[in-house]
Protein backbone atom coordinates (compact mmCIF):
# COMPACT_ATOMS: atom_id res chain seq x y z
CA UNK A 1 14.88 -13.84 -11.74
CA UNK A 2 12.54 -16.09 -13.51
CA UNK A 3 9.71 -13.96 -12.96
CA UNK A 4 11.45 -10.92 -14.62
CA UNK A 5 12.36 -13.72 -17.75
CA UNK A 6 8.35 -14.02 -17.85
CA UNK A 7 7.49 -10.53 -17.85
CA UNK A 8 9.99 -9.54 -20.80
CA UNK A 9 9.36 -12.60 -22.74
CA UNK A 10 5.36 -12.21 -22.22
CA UNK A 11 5.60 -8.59 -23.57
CA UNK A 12 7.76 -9.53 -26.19
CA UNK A 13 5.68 -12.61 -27.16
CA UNK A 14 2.59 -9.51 -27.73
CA UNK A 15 4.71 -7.51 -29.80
CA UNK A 16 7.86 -6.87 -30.71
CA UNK A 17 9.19 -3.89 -28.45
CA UNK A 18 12.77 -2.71 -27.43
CA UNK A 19 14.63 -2.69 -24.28
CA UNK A 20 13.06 1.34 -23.61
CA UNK A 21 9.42 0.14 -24.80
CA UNK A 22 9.63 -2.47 -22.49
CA UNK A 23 10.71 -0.63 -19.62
CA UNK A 24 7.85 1.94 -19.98
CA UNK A 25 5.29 -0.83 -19.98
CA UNK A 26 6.64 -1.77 -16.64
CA UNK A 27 6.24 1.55 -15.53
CA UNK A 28 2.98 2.12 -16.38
CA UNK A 29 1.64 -1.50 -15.40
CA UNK A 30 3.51 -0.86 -12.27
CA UNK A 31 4.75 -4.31 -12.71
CA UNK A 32 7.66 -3.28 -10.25
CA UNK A 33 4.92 -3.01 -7.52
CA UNK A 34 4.40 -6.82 -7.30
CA UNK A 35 7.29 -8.51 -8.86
CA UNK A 36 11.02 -6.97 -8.06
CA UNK A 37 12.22 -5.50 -11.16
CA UNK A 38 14.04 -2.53 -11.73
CA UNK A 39 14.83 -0.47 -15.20
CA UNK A 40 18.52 -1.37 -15.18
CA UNK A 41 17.39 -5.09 -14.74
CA UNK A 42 15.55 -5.07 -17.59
CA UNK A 43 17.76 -4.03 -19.87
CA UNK A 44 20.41 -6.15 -18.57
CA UNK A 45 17.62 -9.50 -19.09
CA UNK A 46 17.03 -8.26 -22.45
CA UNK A 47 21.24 -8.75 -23.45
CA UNK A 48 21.04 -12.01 -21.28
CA UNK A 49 17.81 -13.25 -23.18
CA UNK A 50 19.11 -12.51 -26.68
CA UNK A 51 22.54 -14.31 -25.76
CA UNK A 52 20.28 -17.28 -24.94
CA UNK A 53 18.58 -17.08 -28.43
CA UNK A 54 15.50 -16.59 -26.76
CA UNK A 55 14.64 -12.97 -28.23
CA UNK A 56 16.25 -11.87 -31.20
CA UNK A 57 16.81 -7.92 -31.83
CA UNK A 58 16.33 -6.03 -35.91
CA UNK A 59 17.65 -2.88 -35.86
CA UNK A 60 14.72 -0.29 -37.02
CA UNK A 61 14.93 3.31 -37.34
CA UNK A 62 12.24 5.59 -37.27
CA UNK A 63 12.21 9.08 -38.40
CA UNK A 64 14.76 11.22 -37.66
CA UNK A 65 14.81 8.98 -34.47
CA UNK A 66 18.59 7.19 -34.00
CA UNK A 67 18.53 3.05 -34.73
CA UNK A 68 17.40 0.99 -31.71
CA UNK A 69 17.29 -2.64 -31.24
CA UNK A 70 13.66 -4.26 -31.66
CA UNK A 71 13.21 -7.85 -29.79
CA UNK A 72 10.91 -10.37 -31.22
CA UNK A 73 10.71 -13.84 -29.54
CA UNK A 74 11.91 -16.83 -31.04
CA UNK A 75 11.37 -20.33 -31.40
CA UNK A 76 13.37 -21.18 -28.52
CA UNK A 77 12.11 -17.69 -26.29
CA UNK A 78 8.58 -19.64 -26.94
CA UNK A 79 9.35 -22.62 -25.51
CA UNK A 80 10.81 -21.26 -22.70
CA UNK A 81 7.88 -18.74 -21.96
CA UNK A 82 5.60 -21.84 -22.10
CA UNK A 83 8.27 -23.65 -19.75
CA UNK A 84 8.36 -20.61 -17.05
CA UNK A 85 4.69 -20.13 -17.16
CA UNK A 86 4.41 -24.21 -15.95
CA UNK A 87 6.69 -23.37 -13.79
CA UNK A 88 6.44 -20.35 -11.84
CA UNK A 89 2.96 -21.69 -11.85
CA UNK A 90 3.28 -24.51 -9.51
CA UNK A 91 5.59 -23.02 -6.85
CA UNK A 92 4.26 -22.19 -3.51
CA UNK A 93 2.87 -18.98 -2.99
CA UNK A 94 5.27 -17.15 -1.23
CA UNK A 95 4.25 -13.50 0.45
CA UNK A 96 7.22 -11.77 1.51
CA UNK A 97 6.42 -8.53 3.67
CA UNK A 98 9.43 -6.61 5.39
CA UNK A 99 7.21 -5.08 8.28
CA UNK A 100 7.04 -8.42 9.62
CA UNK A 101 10.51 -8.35 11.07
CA UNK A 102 8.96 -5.00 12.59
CA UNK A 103 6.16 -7.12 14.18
CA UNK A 104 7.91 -10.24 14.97
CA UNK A 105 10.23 -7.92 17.28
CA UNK A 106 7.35 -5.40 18.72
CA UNK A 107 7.62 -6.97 21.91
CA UNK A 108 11.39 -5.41 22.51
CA UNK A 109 9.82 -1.91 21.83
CA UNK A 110 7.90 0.46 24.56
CA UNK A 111 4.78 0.33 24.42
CA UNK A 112 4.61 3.91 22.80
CA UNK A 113 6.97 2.65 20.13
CA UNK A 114 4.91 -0.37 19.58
CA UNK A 115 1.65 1.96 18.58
CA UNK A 116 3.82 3.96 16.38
CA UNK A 117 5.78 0.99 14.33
CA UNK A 118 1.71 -0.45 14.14
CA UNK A 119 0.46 3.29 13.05
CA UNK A 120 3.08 3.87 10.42
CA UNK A 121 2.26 -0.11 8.92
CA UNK A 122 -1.58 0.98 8.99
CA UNK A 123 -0.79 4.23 7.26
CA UNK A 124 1.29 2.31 4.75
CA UNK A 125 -1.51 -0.12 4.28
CA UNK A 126 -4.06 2.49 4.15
CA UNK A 127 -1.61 4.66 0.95
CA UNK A 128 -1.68 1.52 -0.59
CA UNK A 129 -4.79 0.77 -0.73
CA UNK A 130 -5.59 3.97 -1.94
CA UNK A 131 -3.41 4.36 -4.57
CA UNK A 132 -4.72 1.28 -5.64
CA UNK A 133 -8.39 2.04 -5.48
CA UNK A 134 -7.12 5.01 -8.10
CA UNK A 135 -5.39 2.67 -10.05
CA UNK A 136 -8.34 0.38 -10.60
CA UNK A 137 -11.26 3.21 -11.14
CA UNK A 138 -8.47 4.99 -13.40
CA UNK A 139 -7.78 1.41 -15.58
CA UNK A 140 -11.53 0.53 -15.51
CA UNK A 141 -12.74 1.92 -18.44
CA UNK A 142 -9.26 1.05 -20.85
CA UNK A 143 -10.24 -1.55 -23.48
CA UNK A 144 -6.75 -1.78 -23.89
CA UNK A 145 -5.81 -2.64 -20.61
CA UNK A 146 -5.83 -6.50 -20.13
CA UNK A 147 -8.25 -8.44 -17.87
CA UNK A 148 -5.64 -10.31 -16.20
CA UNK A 149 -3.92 -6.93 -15.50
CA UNK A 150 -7.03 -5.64 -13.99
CA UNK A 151 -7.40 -8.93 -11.96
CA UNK A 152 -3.73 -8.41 -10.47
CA UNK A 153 -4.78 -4.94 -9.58
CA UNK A 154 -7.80 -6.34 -7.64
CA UNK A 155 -5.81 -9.05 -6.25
CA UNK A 156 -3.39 -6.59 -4.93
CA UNK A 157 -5.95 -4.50 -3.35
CA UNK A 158 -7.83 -7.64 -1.91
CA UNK A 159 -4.46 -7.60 0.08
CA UNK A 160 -3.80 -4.60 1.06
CA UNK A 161 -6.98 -4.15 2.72
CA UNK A 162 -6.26 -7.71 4.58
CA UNK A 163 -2.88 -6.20 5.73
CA UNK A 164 -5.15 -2.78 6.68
CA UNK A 165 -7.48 -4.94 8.68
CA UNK A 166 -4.87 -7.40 10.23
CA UNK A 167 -2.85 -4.39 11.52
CA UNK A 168 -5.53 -3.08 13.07
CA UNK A 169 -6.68 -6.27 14.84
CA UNK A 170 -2.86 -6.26 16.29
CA UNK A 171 -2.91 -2.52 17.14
CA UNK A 172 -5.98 -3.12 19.38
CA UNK A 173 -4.46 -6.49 20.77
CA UNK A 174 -1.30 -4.33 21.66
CA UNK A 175 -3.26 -1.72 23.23
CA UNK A 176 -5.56 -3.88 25.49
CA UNK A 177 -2.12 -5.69 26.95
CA UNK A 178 -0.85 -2.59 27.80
């Protein structure tokens, strides 16, 4: 949950934004591709951050547009980002990948079953990598996206073609003991 603090405080620390603004920058940083967030959560960290008195909301209306709540940090929502970003900063790198209770019990499978489990990871791998490649080229040119935003995009690539590769070496290591 700390990591979903960060990523609402950060944005909010930019500019201030409401609950909806924040949830489309999610969406179109992907953000919910490499940290687990979801649009309900964020609307339900935005109440929990402003009853903390770490965000504070001004009602703003725009237009014919109805009110809606606009979050600013505070004070206290500073010193907090500061205090997550130390944080979150020195924990151990943790890579959590469900397939691997797929390849941790291959061994139970047939043979045939084994190749298809691997092919479907490879595909997965493969779709990942290229929606990523499309991501990047797409970004590349966007003054306005960040370069840290860019680097977790190539960081997240670097990976998926590691997982690509790695599946591969264990699809021919399967195949050769059968």
């Amino acid at each position: 949950m700390a990591a979903i603090d960060l990523i609402v405080l950060g944005m909010v620390k930019k500019e201030p934004l409401s609950a909806y603004d924040i949830q489309k920058l999610v969406e179109y940083r992907n953000i919910s591709r490499w940290v687990k967030i979801s649009t309900p959560s964020i609307y339900k960290k935005v109440i929990q951050l402003e009853k903390k008195g770490y965000i504070e909301s001004e009602m703003v209306k725009e237009g014919n547009m109805a009110e809606k709540a606009v979050y600013s940090l505070t004070e206290k929502g500073e010193k907090e980002f500061e205090k997550l970003m130390l944080e979150i900063s020195e924990q151990p790198i943790r890579i959590f990948l469900d397939f691997n209770a797929v390849i941790v019990n291959l061994d139970s499978l047939s043979p045939e079953n084994q190749q298809k489990c691997l092919q479907r990871i490879e595909q997965n791998a493969m779709l990942l990598k290229l929606y990523l490649e499309d991501n990047i080229h797409s970004k590349e040119q966007m003054p306005e996206i960040p370069e840290t935003g860019k680097a977790v995009l190539q960081q997240q690539y670097q990976l998926a073609q590691s997982i690509q590769a790695w599946v591969h070496s264990i699809k021919a290591d399967t195949e050769n003991r059968s």
